[in-house]
PDB file of N, CA and C in Angstrom:
ATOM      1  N   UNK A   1     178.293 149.100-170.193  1.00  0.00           N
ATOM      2  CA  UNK A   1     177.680 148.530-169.007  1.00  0.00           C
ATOM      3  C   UNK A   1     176.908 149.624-168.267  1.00  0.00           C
ATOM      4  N   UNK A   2     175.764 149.691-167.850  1.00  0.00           N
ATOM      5  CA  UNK A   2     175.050 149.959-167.163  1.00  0.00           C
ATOM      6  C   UNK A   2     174.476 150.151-165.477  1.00  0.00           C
ATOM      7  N   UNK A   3     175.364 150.622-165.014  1.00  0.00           N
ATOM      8  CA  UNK A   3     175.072 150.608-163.148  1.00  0.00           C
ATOM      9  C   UNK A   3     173.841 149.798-162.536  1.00  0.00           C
ATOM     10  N   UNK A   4     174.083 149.053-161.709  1.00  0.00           N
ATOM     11  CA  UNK A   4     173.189 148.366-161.207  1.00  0.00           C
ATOM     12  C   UNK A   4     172.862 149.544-159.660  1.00  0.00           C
ATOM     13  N   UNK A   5     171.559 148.758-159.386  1.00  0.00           N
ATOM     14  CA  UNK A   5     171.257 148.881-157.702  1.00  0.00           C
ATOM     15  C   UNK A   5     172.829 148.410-157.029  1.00  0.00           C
ATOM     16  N   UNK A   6     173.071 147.268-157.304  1.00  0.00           N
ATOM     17  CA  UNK A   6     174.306 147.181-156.733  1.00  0.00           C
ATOM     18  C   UNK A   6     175.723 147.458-156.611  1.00  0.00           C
ATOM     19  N   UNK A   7     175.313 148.590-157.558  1.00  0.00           N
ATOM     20  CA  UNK A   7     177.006 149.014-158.085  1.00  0.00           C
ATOM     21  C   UNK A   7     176.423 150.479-157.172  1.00  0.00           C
ATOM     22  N   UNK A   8     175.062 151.116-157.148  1.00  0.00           N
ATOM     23  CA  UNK A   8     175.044 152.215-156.157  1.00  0.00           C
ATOM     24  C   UNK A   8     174.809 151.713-154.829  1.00  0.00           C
ATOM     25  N   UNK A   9     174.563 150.607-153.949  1.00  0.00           N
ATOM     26  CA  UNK A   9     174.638 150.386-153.271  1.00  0.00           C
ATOM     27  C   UNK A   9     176.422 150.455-152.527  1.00  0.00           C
ATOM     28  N   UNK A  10     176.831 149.825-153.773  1.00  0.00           N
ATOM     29  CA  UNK A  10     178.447 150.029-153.351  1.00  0.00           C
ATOM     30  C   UNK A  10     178.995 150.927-153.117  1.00  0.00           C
ATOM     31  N   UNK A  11     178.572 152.194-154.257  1.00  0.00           N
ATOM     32  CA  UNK A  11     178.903 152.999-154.294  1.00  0.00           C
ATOM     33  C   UNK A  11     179.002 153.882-153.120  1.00  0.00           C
ATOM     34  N   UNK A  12     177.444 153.742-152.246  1.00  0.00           N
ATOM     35  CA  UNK A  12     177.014 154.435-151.036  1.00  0.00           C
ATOM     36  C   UNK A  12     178.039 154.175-149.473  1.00  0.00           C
ATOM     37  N   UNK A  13     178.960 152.521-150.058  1.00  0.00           N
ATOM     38  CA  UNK A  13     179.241 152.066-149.003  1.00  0.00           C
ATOM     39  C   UNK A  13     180.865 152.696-149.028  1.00  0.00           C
ATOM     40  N   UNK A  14     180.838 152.848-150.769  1.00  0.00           N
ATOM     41  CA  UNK A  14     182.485 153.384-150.897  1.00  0.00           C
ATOM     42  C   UNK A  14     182.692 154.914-149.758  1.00  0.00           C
ATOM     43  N   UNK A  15     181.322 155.886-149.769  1.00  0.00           N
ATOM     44  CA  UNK A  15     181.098 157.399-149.809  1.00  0.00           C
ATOM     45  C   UNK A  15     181.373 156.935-148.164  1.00  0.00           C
ATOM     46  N   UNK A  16     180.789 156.020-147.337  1.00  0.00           N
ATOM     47  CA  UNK A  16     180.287 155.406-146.067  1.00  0.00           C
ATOM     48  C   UNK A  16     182.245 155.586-145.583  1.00  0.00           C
ATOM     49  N   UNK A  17     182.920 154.692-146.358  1.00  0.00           N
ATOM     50  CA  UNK A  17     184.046 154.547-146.139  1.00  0.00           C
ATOM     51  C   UNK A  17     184.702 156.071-146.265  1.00  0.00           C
ATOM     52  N   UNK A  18     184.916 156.696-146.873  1.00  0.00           N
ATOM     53  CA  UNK A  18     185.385 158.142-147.049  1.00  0.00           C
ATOM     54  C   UNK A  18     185.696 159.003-146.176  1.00  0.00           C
ATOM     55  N   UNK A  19     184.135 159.005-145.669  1.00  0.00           N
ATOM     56  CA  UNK A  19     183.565 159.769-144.531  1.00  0.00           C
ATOM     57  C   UNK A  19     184.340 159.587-143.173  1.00  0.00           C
ATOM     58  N   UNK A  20     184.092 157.744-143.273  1.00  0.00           N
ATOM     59  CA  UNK A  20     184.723 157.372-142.417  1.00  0.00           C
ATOM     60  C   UNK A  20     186.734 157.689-141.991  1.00  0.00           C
ATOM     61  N   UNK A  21     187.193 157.368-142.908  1.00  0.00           N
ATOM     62  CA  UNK A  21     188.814 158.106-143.470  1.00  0.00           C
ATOM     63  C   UNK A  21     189.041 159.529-143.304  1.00  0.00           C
ATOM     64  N   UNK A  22     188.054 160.268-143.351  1.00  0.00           N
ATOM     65  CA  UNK A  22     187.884 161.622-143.381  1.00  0.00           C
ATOM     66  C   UNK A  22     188.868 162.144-144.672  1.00  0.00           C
ATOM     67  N   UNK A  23     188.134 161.816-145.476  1.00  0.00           N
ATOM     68  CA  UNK A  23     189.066 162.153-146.973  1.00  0.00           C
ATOM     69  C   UNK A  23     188.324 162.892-147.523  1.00  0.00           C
ATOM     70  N   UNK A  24     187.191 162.883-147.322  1.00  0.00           N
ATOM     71  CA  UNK A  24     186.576 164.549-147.497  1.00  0.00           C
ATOM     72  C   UNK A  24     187.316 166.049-147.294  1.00  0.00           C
ATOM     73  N   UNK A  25     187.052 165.916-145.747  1.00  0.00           N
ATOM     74  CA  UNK A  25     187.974 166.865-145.046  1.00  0.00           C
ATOM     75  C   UNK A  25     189.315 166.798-145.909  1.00  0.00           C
ATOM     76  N   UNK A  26     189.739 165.775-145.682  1.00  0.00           N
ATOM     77  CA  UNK A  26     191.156 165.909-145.914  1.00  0.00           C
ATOM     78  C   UNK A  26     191.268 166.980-147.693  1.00  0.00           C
ATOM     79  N   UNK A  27     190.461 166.489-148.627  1.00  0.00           N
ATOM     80  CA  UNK A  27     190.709 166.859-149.773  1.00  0.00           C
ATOM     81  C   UNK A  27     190.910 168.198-149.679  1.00  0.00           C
ATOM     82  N   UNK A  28     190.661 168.748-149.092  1.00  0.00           N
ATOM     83  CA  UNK A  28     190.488 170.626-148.562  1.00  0.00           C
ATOM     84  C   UNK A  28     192.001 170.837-148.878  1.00  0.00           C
ATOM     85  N   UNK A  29     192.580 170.318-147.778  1.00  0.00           N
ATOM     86  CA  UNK A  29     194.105 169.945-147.632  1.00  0.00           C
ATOM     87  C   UNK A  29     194.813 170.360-149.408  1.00  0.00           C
ATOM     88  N   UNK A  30     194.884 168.870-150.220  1.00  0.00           N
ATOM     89  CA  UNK A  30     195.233 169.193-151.020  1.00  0.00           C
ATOM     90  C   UNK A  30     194.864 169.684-151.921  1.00  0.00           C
ATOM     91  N   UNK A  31     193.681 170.403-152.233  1.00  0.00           N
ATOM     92  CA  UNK A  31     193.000 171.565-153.329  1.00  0.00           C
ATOM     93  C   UNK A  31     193.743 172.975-152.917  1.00  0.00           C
ATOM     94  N   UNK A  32     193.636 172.802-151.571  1.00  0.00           N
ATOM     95  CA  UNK A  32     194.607 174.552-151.017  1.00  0.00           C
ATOM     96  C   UNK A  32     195.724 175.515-151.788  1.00  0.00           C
ATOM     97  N   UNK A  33     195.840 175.999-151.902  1.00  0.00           N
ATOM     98  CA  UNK A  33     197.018 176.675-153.015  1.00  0.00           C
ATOM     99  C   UNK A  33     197.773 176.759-152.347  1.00  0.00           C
ATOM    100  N   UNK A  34     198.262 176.467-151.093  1.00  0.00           N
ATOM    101  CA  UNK A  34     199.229 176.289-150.194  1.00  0.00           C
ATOM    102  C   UNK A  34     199.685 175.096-150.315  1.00  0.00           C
ATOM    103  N   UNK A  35     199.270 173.867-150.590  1.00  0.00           N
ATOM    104  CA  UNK A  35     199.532 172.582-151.161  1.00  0.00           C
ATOM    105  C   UNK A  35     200.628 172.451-152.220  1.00  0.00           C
ATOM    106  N   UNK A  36     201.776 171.377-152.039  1.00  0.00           N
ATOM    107  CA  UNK A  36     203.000 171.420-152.926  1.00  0.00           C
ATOM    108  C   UNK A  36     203.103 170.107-152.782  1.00  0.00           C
ATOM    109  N   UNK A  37     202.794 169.097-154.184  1.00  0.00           N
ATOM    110  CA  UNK A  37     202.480 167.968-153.629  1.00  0.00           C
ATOM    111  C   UNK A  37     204.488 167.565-153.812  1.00  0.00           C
ATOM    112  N   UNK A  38     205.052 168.377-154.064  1.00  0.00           N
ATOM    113  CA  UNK A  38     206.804 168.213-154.924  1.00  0.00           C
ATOM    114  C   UNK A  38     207.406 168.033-153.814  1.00  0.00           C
ATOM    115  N   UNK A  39     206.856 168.962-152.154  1.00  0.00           N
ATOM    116  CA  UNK A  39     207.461 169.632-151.180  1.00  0.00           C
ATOM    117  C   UNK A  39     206.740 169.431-149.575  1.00  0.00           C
ATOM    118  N   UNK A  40     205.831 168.910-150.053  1.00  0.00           N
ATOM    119  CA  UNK A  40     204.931 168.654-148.892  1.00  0.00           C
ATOM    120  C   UNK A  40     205.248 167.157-148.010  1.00  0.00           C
ATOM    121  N   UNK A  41     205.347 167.183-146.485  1.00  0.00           N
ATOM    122  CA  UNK A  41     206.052 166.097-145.972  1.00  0.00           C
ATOM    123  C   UNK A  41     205.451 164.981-146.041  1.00  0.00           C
ATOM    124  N   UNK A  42     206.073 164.086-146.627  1.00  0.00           N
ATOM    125  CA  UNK A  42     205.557 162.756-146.672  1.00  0.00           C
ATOM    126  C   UNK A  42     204.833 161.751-145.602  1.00  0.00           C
ATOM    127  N   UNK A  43     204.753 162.154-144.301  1.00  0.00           N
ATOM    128  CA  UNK A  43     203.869 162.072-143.582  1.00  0.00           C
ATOM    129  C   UNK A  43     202.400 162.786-143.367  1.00  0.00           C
ATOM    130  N   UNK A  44     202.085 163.289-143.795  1.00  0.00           N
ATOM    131  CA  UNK A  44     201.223 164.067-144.181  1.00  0.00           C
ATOM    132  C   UNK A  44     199.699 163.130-144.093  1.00  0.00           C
ATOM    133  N   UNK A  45     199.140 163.322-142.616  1.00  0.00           N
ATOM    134  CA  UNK A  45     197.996 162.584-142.954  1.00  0.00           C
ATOM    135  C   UNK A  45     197.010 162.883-143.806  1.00  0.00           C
ATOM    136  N   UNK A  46     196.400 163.910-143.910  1.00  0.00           N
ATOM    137  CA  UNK A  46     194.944 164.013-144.831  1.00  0.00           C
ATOM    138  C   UNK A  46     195.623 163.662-146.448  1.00  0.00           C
ATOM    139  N   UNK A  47     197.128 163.694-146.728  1.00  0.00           N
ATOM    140  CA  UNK A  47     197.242 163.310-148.121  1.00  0.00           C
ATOM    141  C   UNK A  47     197.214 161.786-147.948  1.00  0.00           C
ATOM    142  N   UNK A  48     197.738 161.180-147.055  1.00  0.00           N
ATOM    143  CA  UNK A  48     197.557 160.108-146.560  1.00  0.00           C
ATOM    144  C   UNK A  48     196.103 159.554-146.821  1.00  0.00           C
ATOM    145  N   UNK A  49     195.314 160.275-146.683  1.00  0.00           N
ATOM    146  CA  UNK A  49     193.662 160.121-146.291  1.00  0.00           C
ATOM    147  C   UNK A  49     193.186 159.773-147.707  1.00  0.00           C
ATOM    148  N   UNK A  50     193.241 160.957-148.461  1.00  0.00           N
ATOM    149  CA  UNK A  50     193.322 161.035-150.204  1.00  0.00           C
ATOM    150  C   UNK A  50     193.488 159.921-150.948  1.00  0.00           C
ATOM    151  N   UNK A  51     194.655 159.629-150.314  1.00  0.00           N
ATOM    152  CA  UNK A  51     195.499 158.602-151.435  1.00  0.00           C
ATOM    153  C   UNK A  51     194.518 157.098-150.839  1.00  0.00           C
ATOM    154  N   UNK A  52     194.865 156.808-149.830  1.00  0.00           N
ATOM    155  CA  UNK A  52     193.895 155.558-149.551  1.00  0.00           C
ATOM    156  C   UNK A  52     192.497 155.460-149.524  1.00  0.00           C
ATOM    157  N   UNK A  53     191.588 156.835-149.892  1.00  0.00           N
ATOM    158  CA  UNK A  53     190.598 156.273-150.931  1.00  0.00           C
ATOM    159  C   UNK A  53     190.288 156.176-151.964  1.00  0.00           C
ATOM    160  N   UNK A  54     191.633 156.804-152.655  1.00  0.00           N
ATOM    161  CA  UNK A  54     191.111 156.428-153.900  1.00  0.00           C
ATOM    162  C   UNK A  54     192.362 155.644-154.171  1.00  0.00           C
ATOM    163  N   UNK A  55     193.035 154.791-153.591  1.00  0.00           N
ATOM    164  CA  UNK A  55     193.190 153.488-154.034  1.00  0.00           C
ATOM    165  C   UNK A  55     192.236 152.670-154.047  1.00  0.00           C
ATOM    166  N   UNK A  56     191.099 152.520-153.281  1.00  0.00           N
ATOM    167  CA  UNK A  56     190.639 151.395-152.885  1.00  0.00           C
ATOM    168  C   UNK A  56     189.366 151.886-154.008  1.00  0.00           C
ATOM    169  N   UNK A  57     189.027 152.963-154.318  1.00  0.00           N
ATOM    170  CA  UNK A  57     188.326 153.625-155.304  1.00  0.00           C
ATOM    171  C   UNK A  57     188.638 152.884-156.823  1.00  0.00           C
ATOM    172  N   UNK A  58     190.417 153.177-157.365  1.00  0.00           N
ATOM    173  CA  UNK A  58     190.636 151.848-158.092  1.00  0.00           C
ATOM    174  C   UNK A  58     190.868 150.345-158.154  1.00  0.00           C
ATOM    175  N   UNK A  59     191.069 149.961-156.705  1.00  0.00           N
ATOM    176  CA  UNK A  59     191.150 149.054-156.757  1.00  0.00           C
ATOM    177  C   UNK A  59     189.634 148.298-156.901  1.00  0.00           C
ATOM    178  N   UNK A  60     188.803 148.537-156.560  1.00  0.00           N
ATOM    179  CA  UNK A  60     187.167 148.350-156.741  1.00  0.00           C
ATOM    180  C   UNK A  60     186.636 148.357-158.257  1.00  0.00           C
ATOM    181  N   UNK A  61     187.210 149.325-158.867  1.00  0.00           N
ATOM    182  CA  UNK A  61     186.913 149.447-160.780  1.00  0.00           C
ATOM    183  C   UNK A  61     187.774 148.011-161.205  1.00  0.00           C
ATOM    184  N   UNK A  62     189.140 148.520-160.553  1.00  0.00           N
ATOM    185  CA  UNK A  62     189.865 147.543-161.776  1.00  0.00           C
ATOM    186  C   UNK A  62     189.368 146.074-161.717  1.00  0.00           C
ATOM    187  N   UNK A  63     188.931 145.996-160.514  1.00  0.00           N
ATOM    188  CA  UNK A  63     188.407 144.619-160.518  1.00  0.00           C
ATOM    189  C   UNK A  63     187.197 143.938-160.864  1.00  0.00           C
ATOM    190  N   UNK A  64     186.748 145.357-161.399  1.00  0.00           N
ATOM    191  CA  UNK A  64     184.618 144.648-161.766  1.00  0.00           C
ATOM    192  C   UNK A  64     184.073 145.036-160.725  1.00  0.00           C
ATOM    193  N   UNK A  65     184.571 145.585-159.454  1.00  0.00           N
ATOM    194  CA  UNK A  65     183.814 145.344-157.903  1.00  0.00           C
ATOM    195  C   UNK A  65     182.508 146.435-158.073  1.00  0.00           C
ATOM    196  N   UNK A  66     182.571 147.466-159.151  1.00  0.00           N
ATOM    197  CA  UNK A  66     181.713 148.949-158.967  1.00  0.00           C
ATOM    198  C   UNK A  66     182.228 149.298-160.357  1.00  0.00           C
ATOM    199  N   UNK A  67     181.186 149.454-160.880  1.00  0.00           N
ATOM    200  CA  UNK A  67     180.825 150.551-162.342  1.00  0.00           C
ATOM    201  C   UNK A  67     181.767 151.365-162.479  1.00  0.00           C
ATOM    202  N   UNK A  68     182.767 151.468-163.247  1.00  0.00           N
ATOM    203  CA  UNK A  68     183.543 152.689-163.821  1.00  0.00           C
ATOM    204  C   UNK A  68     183.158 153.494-163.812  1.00  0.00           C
ATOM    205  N   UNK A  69     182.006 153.541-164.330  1.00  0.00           N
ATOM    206  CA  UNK A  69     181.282 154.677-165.598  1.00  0.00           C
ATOM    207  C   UNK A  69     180.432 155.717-164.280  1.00  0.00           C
ATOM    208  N   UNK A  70     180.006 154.825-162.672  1.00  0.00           N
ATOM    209  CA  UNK A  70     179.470 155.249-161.782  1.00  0.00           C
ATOM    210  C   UNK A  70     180.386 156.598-160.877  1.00  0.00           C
ATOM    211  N   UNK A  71     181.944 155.496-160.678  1.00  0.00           N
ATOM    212  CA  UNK A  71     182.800 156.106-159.828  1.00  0.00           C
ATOM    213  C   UNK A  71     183.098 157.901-160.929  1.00  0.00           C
ATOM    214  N   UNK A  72     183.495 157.628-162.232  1.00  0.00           N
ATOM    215  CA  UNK A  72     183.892 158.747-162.676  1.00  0.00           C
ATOM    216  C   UNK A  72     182.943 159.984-162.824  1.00  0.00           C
ATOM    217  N   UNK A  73     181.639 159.325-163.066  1.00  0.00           N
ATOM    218  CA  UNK A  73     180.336 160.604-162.765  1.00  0.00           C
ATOM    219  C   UNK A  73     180.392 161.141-161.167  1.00  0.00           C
ATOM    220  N   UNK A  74     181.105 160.566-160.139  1.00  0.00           N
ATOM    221  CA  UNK A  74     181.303 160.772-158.947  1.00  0.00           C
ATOM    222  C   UNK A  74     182.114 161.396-158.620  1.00  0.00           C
ATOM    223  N   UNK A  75     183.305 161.284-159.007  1.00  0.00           N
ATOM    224  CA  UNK A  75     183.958 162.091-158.674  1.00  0.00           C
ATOM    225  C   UNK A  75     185.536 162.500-159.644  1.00  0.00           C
ATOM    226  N   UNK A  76     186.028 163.163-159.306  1.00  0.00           N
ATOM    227  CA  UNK A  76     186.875 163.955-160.253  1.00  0.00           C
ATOM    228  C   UNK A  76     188.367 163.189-160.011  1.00  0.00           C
ATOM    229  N   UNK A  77     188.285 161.859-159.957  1.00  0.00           N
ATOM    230  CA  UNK A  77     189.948 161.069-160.191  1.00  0.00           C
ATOM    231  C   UNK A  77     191.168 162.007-160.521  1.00  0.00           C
ATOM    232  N   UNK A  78     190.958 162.302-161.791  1.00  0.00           N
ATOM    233  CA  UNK A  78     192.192 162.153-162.912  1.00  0.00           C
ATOM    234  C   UNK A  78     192.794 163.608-162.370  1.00  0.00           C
ATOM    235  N   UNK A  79     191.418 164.749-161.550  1.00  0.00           N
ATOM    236  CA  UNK A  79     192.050 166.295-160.885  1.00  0.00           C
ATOM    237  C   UNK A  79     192.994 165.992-160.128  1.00  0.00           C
ATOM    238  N   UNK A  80     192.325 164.850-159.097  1.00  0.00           N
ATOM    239  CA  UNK A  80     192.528 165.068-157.063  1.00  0.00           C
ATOM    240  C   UNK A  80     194.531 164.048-157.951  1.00  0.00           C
ATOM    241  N   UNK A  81     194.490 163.111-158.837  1.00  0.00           N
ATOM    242  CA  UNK A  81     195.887 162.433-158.948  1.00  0.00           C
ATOM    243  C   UNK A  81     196.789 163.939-159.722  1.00  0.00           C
ATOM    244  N   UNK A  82     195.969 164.633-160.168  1.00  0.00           N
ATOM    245  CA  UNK A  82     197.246 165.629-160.846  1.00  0.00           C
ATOM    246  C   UNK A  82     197.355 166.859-159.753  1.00  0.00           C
ATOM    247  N   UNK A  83     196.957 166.277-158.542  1.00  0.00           N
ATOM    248  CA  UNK A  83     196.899 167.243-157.379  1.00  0.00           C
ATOM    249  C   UNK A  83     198.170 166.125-156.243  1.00  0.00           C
ATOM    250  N   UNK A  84     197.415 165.491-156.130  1.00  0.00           N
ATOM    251  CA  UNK A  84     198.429 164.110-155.174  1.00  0.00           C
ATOM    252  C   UNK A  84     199.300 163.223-156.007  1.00  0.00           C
ATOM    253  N   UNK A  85     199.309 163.082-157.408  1.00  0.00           N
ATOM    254  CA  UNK A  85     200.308 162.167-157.816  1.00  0.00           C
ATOM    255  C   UNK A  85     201.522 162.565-157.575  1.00  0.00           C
ATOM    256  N   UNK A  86     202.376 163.610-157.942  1.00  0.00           N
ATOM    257  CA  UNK A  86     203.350 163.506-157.590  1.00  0.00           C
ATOM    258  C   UNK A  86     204.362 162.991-156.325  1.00  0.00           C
ATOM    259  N   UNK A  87     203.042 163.667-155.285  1.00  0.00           N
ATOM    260  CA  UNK A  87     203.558 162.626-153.674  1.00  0.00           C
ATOM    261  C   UNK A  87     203.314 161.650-153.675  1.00  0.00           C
ATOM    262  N   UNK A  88     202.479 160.974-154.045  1.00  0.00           N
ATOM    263  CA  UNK A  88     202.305 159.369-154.148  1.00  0.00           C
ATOM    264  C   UNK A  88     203.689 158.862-155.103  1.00  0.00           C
ATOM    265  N   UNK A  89     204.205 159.469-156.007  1.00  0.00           N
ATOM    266  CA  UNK A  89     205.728 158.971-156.933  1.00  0.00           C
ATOM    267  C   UNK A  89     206.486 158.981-155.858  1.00  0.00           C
ATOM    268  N   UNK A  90     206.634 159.723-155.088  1.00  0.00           N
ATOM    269  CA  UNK A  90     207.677 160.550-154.153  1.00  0.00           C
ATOM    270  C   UNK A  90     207.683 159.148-153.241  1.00  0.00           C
ATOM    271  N   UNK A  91     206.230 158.808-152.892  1.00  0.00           N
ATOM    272  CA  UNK A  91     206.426 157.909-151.561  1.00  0.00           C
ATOM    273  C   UNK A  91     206.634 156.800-152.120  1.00  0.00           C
ATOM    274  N   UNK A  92     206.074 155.998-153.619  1.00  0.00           N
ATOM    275  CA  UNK A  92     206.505 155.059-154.045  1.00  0.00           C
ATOM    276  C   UNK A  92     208.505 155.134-154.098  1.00  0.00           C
ATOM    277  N   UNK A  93     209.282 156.215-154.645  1.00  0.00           N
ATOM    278  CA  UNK A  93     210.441 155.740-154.393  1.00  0.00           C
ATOM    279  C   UNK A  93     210.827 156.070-153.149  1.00  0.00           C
ATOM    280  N   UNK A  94     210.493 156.573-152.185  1.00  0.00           N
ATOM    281  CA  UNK A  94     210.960 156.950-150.796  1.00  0.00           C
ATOM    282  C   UNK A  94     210.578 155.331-150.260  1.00  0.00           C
ATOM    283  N   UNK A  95     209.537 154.262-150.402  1.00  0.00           N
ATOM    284  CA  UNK A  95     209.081 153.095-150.071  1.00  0.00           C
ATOM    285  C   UNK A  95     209.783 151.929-150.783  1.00  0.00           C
ATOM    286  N   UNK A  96     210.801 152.372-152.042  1.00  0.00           N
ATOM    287  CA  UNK A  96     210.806 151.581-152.593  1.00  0.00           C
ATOM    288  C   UNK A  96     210.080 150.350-153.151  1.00  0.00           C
ATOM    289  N   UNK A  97     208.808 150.531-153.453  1.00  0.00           N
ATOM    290  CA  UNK A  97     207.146 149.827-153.953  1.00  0.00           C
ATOM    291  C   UNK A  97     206.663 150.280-154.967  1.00  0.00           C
ATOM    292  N   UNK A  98     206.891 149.513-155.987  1.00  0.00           N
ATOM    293  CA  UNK A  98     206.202 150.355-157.529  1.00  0.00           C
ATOM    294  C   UNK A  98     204.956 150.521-157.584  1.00  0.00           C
ATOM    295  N   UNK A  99     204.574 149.676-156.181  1.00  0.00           N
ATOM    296  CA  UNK A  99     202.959 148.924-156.417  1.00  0.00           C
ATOM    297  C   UNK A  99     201.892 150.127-155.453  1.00  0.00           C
ATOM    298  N   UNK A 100     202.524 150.822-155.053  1.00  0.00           N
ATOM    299  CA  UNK A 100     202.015 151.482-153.842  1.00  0.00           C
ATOM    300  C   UNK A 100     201.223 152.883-154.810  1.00  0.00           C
ATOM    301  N   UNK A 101     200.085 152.995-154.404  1.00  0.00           N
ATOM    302  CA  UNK A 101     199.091 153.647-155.330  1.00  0.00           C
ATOM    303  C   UNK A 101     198.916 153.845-156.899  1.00  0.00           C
ATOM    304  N   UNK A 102     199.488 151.837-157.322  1.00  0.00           N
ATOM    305  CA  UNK A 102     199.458 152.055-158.521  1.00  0.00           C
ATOM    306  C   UNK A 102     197.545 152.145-159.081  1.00  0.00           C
ATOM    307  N   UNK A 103     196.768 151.489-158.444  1.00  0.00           N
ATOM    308  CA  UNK A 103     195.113 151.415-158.685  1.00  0.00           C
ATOM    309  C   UNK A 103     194.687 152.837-158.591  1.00  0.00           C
ATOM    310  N   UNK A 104     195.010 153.333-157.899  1.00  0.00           N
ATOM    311  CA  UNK A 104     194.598 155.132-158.128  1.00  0.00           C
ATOM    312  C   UNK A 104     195.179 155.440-159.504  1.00  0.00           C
ATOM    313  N   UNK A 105     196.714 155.678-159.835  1.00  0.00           N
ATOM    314  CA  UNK A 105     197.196 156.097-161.037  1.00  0.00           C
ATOM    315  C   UNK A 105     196.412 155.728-162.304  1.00  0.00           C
ATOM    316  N   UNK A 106     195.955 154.138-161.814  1.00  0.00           N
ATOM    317  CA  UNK A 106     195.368 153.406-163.380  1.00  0.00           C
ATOM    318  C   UNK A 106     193.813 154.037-163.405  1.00  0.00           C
ATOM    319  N   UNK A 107     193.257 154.282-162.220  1.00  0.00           N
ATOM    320  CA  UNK A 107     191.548 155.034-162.595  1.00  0.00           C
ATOM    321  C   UNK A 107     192.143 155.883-163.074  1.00  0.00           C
ATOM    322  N   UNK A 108     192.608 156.822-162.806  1.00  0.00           N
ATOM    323  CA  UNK A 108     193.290 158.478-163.223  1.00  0.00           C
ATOM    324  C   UNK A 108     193.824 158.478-164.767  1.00  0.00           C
ATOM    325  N   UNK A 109     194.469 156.853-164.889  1.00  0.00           N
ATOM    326  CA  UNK A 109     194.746 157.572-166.380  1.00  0.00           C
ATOM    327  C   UNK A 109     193.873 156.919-167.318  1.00  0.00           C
ATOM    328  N   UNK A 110     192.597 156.063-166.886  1.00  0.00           N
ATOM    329  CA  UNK A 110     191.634 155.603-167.641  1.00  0.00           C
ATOM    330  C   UNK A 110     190.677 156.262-167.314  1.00  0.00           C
ATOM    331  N   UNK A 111     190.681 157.636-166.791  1.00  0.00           N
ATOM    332  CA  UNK A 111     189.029 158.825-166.701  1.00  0.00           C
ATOM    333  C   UNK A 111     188.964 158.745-168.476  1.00  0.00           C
ATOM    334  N   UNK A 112     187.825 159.119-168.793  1.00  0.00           N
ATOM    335  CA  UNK A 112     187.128 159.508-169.595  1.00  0.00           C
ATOM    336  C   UNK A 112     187.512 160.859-169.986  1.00  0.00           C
ATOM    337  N   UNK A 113     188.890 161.183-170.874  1.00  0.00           N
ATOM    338  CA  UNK A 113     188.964 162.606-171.330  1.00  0.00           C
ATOM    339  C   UNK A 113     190.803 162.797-170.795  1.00  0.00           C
ATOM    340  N   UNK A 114     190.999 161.506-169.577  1.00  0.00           N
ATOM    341  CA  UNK A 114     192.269 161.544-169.107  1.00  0.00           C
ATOM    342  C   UNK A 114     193.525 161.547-170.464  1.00  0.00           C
TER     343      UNK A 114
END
């Protein structure tokens, strides 16, 4: 499949949303070598920040909503989850919710090379 105008239009609105979340910023956060995603408090907003865009990042693929093939030339999934997955496990059993950043996990383990 082939990206439409409307899959970068989306795309622009996904980046729109980001910005907005400040998950930009936030990513700083967990790239830091001070970052322990094993040890780091589960309140933790900017991981907080992370994780809820790129749920909504998979939840948008898995559904047809935006080009796969667009989001993964965009950005680096399968790094930022082997950077934040483990706290996202942590908060799924601390939440008791299997479901809770399962659409991030599934882009991450369907990257291209994942």
């Amino acid at each position: 499949m082939v990206a439409t105008r409307e899959d970068g239009q989306m795309l622009l609105g996904l980046l729109e949303f980001g910005v907005s979340l400040g998950s930009m910023e936030a990513a700083r956060t967990v790239f830091d070598d001070a970052f322990d995603p094993e040890t780091a408090s589960l309140d933790n907003e900017d991981v907080g920040k992370v994780l809820m865009f790129n749920e909504t990042l998979g939840t948008f693929v898995k559904n047809g909503l935006v080009d796969a093939a667009l989001v993964y030339d965009m950005w680096w999934v399968e790094g930022v989850w082997r950077r934040v997955g483990p706290y996202a496990l942590r908060l799924r059993e601390s939440a008791g919710e299997p479901r809770l950043y399962e659409n991030f996990e599934w882009l991450a383990k369907n990257a291209p090379g994942a």
